[in-house]
Protein backbone atom coordinates (compact mmCIF):
# COMPACT_ATOMS: atom_id res chain seq x y z
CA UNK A 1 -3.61 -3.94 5.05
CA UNK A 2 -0.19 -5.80 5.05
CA UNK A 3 1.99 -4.80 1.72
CA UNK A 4 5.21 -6.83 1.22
CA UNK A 5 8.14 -5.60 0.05
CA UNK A 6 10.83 -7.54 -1.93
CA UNK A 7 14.33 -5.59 -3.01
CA UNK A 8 17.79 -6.51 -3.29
CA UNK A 9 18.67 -3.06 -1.67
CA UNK A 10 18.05 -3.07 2.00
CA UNK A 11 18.13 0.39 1.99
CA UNK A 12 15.10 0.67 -0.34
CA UNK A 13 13.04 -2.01 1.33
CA UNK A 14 13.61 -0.11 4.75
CA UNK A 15 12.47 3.51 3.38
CA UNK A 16 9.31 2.11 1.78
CA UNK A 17 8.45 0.20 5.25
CA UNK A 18 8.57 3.34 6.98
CA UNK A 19 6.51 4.99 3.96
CA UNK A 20 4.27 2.21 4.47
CA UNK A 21 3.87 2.42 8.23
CA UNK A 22 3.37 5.84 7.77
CA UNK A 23 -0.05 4.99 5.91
CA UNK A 24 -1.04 3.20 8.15
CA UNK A 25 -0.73 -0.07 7.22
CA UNK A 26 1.45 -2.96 8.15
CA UNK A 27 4.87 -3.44 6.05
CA UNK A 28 5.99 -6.79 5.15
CA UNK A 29 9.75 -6.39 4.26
CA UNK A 30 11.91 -9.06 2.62
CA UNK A 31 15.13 -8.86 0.41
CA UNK A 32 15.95 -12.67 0.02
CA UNK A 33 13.34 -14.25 -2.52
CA UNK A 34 12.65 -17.65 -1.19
CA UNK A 35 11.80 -16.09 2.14
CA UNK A 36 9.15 -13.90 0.32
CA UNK A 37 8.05 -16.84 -1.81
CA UNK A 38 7.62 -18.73 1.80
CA UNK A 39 5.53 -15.46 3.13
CA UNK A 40 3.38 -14.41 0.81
CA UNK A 41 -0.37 -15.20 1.39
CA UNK A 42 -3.45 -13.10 0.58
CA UNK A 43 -5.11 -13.67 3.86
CA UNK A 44 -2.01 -11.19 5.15
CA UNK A 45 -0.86 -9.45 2.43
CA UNK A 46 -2.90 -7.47 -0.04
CA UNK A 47 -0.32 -5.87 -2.17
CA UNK A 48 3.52 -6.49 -3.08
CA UNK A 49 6.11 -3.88 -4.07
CA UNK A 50 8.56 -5.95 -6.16
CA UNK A 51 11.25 -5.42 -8.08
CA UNK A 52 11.73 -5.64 -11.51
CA UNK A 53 15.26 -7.87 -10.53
CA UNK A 54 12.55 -10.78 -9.79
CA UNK A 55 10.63 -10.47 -12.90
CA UNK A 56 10.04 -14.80 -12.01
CA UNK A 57 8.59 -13.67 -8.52
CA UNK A 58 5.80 -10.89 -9.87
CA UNK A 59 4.88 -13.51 -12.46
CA UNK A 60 4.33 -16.29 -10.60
CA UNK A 61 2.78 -14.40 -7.38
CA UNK A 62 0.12 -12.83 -9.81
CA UNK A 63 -0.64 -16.57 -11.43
CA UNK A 64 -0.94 -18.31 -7.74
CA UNK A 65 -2.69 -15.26 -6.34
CA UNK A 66 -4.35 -13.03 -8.42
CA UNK A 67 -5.70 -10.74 -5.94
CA UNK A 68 -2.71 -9.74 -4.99
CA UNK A 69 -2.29 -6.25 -6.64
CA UNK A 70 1.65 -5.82 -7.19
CA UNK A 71 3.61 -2.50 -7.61
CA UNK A 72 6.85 -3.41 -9.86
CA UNK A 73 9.92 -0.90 -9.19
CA UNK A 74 12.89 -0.59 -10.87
CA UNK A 75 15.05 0.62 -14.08
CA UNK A 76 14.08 -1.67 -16.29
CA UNK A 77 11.56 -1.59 -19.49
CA UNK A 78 8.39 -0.85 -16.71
CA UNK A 79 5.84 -2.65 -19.78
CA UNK A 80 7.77 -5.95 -19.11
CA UNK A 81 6.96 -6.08 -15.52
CA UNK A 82 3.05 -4.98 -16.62
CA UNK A 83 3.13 -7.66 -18.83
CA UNK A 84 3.86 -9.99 -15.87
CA UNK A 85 1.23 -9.23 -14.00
CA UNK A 86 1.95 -5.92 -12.02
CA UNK A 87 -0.57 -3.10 -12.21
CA UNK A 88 1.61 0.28 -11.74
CA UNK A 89 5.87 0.40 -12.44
CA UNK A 90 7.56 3.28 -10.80
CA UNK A 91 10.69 3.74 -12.31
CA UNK A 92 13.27 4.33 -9.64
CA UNK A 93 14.76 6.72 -8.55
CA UNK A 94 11.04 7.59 -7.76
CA UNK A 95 9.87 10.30 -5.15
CA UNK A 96 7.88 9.44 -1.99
CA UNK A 97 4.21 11.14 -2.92
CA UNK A 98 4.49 9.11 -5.91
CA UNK A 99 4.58 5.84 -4.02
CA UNK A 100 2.00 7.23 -1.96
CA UNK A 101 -0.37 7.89 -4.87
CA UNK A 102 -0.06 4.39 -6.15
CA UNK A 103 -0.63 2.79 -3.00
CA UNK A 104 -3.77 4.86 -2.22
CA UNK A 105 -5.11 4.21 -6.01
CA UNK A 106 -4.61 0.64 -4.96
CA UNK A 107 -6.01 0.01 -1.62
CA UNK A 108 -9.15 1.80 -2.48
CA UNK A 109 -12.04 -0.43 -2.54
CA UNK A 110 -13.06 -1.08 -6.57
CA UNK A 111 -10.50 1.45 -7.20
CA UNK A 112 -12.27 4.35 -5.93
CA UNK A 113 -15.76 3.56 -6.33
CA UNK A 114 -18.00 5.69 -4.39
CA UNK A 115 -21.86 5.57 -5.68
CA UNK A 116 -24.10 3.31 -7.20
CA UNK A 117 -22.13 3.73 -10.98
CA UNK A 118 -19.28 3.30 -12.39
CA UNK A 119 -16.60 5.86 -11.62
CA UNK A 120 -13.69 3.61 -11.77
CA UNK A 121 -10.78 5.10 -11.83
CA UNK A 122 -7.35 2.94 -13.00
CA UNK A 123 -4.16 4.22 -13.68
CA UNK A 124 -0.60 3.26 -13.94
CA UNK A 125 1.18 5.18 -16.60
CA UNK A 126 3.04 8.91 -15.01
CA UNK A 127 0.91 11.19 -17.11
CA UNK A 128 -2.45 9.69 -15.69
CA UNK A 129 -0.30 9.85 -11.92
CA UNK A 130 -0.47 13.26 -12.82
CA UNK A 131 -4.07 13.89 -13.44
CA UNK A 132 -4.46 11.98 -10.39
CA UNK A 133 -2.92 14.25 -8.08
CA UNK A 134 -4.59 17.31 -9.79
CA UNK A 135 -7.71 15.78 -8.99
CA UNK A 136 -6.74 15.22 -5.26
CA UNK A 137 -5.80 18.59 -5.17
CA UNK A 138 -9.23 20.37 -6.73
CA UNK A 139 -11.77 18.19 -5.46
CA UNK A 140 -12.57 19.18 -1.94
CA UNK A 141 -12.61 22.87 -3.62
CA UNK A 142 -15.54 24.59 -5.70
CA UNK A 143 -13.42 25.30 -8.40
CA UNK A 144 -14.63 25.10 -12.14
CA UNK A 145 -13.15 22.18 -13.46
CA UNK A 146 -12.47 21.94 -17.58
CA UNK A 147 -11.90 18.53 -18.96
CA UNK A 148 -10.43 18.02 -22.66
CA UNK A 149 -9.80 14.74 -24.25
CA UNK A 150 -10.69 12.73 -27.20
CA UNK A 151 -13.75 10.52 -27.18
CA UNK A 152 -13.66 7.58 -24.80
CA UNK A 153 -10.70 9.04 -22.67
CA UNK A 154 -12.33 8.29 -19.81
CA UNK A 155 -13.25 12.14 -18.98
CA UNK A 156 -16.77 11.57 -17.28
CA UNK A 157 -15.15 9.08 -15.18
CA UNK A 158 -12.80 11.93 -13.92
CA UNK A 159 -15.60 13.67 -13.28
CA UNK A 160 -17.12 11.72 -11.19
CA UNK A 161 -14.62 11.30 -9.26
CA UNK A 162 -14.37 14.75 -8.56
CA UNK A 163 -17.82 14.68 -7.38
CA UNK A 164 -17.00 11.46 -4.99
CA UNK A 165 -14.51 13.14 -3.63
CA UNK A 166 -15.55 16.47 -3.10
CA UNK A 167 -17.21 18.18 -0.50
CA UNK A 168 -20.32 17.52 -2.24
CA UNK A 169 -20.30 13.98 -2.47
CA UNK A 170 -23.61 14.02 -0.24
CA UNK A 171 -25.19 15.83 -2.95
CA UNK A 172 -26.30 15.14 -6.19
CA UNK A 173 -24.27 14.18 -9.04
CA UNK A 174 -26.25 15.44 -12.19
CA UNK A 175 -24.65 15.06 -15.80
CA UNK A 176 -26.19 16.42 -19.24
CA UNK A 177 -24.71 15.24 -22.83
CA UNK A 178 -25.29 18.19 -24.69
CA UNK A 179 -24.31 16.85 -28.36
CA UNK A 180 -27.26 14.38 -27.57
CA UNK A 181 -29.65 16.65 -27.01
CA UNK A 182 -31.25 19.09 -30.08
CA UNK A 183 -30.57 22.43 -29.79
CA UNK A 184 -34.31 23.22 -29.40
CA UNK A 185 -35.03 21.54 -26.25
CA UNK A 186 -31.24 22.47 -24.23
CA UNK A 187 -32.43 25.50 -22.96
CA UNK A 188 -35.51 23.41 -21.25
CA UNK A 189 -33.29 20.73 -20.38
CA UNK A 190 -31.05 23.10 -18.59
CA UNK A 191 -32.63 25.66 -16.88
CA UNK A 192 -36.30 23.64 -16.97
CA UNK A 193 -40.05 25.31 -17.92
CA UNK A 194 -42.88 26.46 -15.50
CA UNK A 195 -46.20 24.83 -16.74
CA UNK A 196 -47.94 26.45 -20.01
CA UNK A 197 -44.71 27.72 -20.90
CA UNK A 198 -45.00 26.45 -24.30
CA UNK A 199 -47.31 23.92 -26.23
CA UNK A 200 -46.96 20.65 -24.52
CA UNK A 201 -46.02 22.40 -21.36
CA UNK A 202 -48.55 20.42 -19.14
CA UNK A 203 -46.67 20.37 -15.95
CA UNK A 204 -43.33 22.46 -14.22
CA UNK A 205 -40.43 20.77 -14.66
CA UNK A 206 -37.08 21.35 -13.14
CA UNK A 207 -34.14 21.47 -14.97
CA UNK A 208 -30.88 19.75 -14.63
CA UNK A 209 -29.22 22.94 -12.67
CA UNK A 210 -31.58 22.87 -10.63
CA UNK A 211 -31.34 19.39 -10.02
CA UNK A 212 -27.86 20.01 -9.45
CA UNK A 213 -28.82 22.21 -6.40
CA UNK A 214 -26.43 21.40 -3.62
CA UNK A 215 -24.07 19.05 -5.93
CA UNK A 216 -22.44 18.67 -8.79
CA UNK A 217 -23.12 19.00 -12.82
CA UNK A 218 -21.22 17.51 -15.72
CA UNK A 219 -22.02 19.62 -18.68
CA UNK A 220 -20.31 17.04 -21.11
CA UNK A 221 -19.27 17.87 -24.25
CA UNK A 222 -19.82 22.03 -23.69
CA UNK A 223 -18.79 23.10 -26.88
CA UNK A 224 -22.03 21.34 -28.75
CA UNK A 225 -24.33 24.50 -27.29
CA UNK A 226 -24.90 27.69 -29.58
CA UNK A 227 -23.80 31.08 -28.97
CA UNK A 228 -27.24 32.41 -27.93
CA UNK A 229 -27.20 29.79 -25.10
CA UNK A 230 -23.47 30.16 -24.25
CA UNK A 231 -24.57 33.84 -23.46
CA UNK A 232 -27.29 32.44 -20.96
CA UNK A 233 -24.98 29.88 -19.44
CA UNK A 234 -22.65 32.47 -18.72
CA UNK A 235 -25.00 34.68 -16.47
CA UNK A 236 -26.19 31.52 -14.54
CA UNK A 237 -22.46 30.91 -14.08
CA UNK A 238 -21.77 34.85 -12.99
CA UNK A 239 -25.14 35.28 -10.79
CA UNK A 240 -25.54 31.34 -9.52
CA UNK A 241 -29.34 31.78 -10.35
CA UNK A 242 -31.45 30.08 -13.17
CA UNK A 243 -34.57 31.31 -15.19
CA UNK A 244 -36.86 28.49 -16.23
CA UNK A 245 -38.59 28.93 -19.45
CA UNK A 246 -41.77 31.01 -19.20
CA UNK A 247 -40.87 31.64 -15.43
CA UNK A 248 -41.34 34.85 -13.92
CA UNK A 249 -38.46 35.13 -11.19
CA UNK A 250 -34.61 33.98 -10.93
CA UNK A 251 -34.34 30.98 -8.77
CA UNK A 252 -30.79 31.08 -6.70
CA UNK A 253 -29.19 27.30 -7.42
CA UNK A 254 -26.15 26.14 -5.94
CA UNK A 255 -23.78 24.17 -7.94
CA UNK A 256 -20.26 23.12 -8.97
CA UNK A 257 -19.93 22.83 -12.55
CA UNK A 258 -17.71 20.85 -14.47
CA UNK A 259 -17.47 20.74 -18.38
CA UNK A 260 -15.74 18.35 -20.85
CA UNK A 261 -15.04 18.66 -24.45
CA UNK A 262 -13.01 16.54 -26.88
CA UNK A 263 -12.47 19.40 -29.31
CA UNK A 264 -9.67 21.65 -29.78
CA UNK A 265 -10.70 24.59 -27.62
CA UNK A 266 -8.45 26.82 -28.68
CA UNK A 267 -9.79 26.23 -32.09
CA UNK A 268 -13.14 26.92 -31.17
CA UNK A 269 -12.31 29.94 -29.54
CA UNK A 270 -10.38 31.41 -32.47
CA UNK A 271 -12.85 30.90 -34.73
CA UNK A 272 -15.48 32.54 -32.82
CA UNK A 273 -17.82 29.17 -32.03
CA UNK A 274 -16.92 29.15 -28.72
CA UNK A 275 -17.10 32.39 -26.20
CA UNK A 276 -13.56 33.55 -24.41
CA UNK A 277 -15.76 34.58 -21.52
CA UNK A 278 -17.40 31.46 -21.07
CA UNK A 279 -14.29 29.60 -21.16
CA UNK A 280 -12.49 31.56 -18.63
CA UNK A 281 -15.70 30.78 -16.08
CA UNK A 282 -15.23 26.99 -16.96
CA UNK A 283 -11.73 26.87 -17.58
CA UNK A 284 -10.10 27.45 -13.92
CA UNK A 285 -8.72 24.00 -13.53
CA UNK A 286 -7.65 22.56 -16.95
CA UNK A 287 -7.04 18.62 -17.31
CA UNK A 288 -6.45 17.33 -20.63
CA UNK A 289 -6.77 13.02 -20.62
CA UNK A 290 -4.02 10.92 -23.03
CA UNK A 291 -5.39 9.39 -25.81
CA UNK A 292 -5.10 5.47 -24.23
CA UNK A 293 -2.34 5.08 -27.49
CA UNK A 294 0.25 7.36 -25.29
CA UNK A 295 -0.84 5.79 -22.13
CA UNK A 296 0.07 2.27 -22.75
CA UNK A 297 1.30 1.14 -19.12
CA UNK A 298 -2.49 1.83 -18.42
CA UNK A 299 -3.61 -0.91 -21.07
CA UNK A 300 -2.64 -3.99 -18.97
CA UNK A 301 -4.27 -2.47 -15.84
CA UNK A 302 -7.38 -1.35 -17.60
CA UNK A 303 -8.02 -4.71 -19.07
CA UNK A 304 -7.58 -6.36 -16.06
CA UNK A 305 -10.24 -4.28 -14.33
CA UNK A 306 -12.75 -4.73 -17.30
CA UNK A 307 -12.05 -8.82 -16.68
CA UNK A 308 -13.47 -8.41 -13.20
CA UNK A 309 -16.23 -5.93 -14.10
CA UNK A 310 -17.64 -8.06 -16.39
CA UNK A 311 -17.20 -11.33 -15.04
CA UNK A 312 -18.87 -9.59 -12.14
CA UNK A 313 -21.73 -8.24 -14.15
CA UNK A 314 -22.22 -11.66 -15.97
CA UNK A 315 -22.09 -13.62 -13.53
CA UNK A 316 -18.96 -15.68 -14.94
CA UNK A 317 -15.73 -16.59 -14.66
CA UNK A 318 -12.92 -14.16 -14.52
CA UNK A 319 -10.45 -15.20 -17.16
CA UNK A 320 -6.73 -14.22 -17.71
CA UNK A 321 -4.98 -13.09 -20.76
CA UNK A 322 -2.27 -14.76 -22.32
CA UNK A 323 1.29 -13.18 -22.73
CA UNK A 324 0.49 -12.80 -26.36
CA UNK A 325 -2.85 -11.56 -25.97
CA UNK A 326 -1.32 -8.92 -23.95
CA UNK A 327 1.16 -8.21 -26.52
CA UNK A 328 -1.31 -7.67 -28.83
CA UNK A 329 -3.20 -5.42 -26.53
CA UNK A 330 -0.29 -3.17 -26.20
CA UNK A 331 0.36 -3.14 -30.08
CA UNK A 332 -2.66 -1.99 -31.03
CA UNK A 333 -3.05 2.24 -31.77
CA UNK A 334 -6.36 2.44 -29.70
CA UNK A 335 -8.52 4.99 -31.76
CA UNK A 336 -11.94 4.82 -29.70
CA UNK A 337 -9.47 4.32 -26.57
CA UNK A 338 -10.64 3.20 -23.17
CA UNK A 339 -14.07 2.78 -24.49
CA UNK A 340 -12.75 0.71 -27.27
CA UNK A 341 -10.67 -1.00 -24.93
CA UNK A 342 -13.60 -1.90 -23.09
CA UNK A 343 -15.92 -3.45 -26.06
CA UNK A 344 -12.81 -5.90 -26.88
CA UNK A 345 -12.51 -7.27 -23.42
CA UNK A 346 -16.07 -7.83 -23.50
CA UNK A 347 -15.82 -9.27 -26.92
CA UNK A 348 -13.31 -11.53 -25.70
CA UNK A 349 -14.56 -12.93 -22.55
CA UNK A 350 -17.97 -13.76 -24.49
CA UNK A 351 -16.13 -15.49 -27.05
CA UNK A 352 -13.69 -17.22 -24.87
CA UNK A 353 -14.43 -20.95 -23.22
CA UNK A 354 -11.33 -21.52 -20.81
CA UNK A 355 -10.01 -19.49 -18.66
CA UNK A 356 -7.39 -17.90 -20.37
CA UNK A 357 -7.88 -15.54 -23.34
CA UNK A 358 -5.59 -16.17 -25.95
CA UNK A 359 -4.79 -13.49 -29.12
CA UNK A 360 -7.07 -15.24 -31.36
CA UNK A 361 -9.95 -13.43 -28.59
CA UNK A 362 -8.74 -10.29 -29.35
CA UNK A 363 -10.41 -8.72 -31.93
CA UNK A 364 -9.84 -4.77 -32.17
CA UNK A 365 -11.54 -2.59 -35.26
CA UNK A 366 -8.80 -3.65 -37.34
CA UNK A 367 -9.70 -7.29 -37.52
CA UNK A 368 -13.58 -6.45 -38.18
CA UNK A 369 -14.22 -6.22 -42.26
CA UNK A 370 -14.53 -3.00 -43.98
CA UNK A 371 -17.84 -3.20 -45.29
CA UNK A 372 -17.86 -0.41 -47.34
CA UNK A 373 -14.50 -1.78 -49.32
CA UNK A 374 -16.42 -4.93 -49.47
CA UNK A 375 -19.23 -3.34 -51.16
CA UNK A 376 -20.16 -4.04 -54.66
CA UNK A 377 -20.62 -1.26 -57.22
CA UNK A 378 -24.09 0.18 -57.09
CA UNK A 379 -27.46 -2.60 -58.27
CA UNK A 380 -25.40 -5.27 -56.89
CA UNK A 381 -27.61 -8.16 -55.28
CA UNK A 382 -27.87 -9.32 -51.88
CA UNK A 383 -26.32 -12.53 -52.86
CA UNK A 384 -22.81 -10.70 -54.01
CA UNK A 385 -22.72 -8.53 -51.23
CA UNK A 386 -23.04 -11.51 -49.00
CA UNK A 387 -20.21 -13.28 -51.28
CA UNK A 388 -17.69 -10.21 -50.93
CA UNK A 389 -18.15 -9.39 -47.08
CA UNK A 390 -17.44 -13.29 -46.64
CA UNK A 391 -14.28 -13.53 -48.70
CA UNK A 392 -13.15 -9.81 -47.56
CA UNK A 393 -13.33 -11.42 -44.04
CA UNK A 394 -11.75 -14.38 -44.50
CA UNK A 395 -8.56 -12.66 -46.56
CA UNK A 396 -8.40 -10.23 -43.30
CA UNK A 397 -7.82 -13.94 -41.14
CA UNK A 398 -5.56 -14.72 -43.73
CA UNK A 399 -8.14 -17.53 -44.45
CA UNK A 400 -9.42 -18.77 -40.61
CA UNK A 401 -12.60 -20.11 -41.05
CA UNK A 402 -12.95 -20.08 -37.11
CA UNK A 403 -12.12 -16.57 -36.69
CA UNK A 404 -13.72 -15.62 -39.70
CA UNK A 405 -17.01 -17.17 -38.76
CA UNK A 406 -16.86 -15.85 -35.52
CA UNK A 407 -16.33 -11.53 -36.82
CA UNK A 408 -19.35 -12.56 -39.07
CA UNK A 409 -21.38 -13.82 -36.41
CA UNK A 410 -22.13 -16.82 -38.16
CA UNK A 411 -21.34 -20.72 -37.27
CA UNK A 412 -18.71 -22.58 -39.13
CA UNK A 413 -21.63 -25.05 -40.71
CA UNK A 414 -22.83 -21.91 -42.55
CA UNK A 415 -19.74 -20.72 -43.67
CA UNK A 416 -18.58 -23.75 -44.91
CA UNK A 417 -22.04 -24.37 -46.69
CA UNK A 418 -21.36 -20.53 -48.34
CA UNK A 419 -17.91 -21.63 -49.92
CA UNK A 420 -18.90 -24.70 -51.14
CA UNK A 421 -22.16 -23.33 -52.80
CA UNK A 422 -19.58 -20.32 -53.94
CA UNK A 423 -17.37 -23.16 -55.07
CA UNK A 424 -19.86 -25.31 -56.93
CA UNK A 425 -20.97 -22.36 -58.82
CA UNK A 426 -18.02 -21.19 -60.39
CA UNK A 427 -17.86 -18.31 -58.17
CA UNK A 428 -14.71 -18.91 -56.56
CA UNK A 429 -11.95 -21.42 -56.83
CA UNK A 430 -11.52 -23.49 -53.57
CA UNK A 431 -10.37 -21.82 -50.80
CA UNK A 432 -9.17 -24.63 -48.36
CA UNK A 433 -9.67 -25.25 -45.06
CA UNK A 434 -7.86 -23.44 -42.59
CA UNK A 435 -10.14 -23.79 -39.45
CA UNK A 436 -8.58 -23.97 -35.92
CA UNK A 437 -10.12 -25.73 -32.88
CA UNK A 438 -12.93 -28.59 -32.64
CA UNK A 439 -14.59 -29.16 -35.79
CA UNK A 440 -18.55 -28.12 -35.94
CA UNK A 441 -19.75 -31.31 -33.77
CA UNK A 442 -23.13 -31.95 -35.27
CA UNK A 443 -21.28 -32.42 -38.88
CA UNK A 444 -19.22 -35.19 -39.58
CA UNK A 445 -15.55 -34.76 -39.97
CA UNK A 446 -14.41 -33.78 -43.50
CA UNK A 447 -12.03 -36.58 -44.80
């Protein structure tokens, strides 16, 4: 793969050819801009270190070629250069392996994808560079890996990336949510049942261990299970051997096992709901994920990804966001984080006809109506609850018809028919019109 370089400093652009030809791969180096304006093509060149001094140059190489993936360097404000277009800043002085990392993050094919599903895995901002070298590190080993995080971190993804890039990555990948599953049928689920076992117990059935046989399992969200079957999970852990339910021998399994929770496990332990034991076994390589709100260089990045992975999955056209769009993005706290992240890119490139995706497309939980705030007192009709969820929405807009219409999932026809009837009645005293874009083209324009 050719990478191009552009930097003021000689001296930098030569180190990070060498780094580059050390990789492998073919450096491109340049420290005039015009000459790497004249250059740059993505039949040769599939990614671009640049530095933040030609802010112009990583803007405009990401608008007239987009596949270009662009590494911004520098001492500058690293979320201006995201902004533009790039998908990692390194701020400089930066060390070597770092570089490395980034490149390698980059020039793997759908960033890292290695089955049939999803495992993704984007990152830009330091504290994810981190992670990302920890998982390098333990993945070819059988370590116990223990992932913490809040919901929607992205922790299963990790996971799976482990597994891709482990020595078991021939094997099979096996993962159990255990908050999904009631407490009654885990054990089953687990460690499986030999036939008349219980009532209903027609056939054997293996369980997810032993499924696991030869792989990987993701015991997601560990600290859901009960004490009784912490205790069993522990001896499978110590002895590597599983007893199905009603079974009359140990089977031997082999497994790697890797566990995610997004409680405070040090909380759990404390209060006695989660076993110290257990958590030693699970807990010999600890990664705790960011919350996406302290991980904001990863915002721009991650959106950009979900652009392609939908448009991919929809068949459509990939769109771009607009500087303020991305501003917004970056504002925004993100409580369900990447997952959230996620559902508003998807949102977006639904609601969005062009090919750019402008703020007004960007609509996180804090633009969608609180419905319960909007909710009449108790014995209130259908027709006032209807009434207050419209003009709740519309205040949230500050008064958008467009927008509003849109959160309620309603046309503008309709909405416009509500106020007026809400109008005519006495209801409400006329709220304007504030709509944006084409008017509703089966209706006449209002004069």
């Amino acid at each position: 793969m050719g990478i191009a370089i552009l930097d003021e400093d000689k001296e930098t652009v030569n180190i990070l050819a060498e780094l580059i030809a050390e990789l492998g791969e073919s450096p491109f180096p340049f420290v005039d801009k015009d000459k790497f304006l004249e250059a740059i093509n993505p039949k040769q060149h599939g990614l671009a270190i640049i530095s933040d001094d030609f802010l112009d140059v990583i803007e405009g190489t990401k608008q007239v070629y987009d596949s270009i993936e662009i590494v911004a360097i520098g001492i500058k404000d690293g979320s201006t250069c995201l902004k533009a277009g790039a998908a990692y800043f390194l701020k400089k002085p930066f060390r070597a392996d770092e570089m490395v990392s980034v490149l390698e993050a980059l020039m793997t094919p759908k960033g890292g994808r290695s089955d049939g599903k999803d495992s993704s895995f984007i990152v830009a901002d330091p504290s994810m560079r981190g992670i990302v070298e920890i998982i390098r590190k333990v993945a070819p080993t059988q370590a116990p890996v223990f992932i913490q995080g809040e919901s929607g971190t992205g922790k299963e993804v990790i996971a799976r990336n482990i597994h891709a890039l482990s020595k078991r990555k021939s094997g099979p990948y096996v993962g159990i949510n255990l908050a999904a599953i009631p407490e009654t049928l885990i054990e089953s689920e687990l460690f499986g049942y030999e036939k008349g076992a219980f009532t209903g117990a027609y056939a054997t059935r293996i369980g997810k261990f032993e499924q696991a046989d030869g792989g990987t399992i993701l015991l997601d969200e560990i600290t859901e299970i009960s004490s009784a079957l912490q205790a069993k999970l522990l001896r499978v852990l110590q002895e590597r051997q599983i007893d199905r339910v009603g079974g009359k021998s140990p089977i031997k399994v082999d497994f790697r096992v890797i566990s995610t929770t997004n409680r405070d496990i040090e909380e759990e332990i404390k209060t006695s709901r989660f076993r110290h034991d257990l958590f030693f076994r699970l807990n010999v390589i600890p990664i705790k994920v960011p919350p996406l709100r302290v991980r904001r260089e990863d915002i721009i990045p991650l959106s950009a990804h979900f652009i392609k992975k939908i448009a991919e999955r929809e068949d459509m056209q990939e769109k771009v966001l607009s500087k303020e769009a991305k501003d917004s993005l970056l504002k925004y706290p993100w409580p369900g984080n990447v997952r959230e992240l996620e559902n508003v890119i998807e949102r977006a490139m639904i609601l969005t006809d062009g090919d750019v995706i402008s703020m007004e497309h960007i609509t996180t939980s804090c633009d969608v109506p609180d419905i319960l705030a909007s909710m009449p007192v108790m014995g209130a009709t259908i027709h006032e609850m209807e009434k207050n969820l419209i003009l709740s929405t519309l205040k949230r807009v500050d008064g958008n018809r467009t927008k509003a219409a849109t959160l309620l999932g309603i046309s503008i026809r309709t909405l416009r028919n509500k106020l007026n009837e809400y109008t005519k009645g006495g209801q409400i005293s006329d709220v304007g019109n504030t709509e944006c874009g084409d008017p509703d083209p089966e209706e006449p324009l209002e004069t």
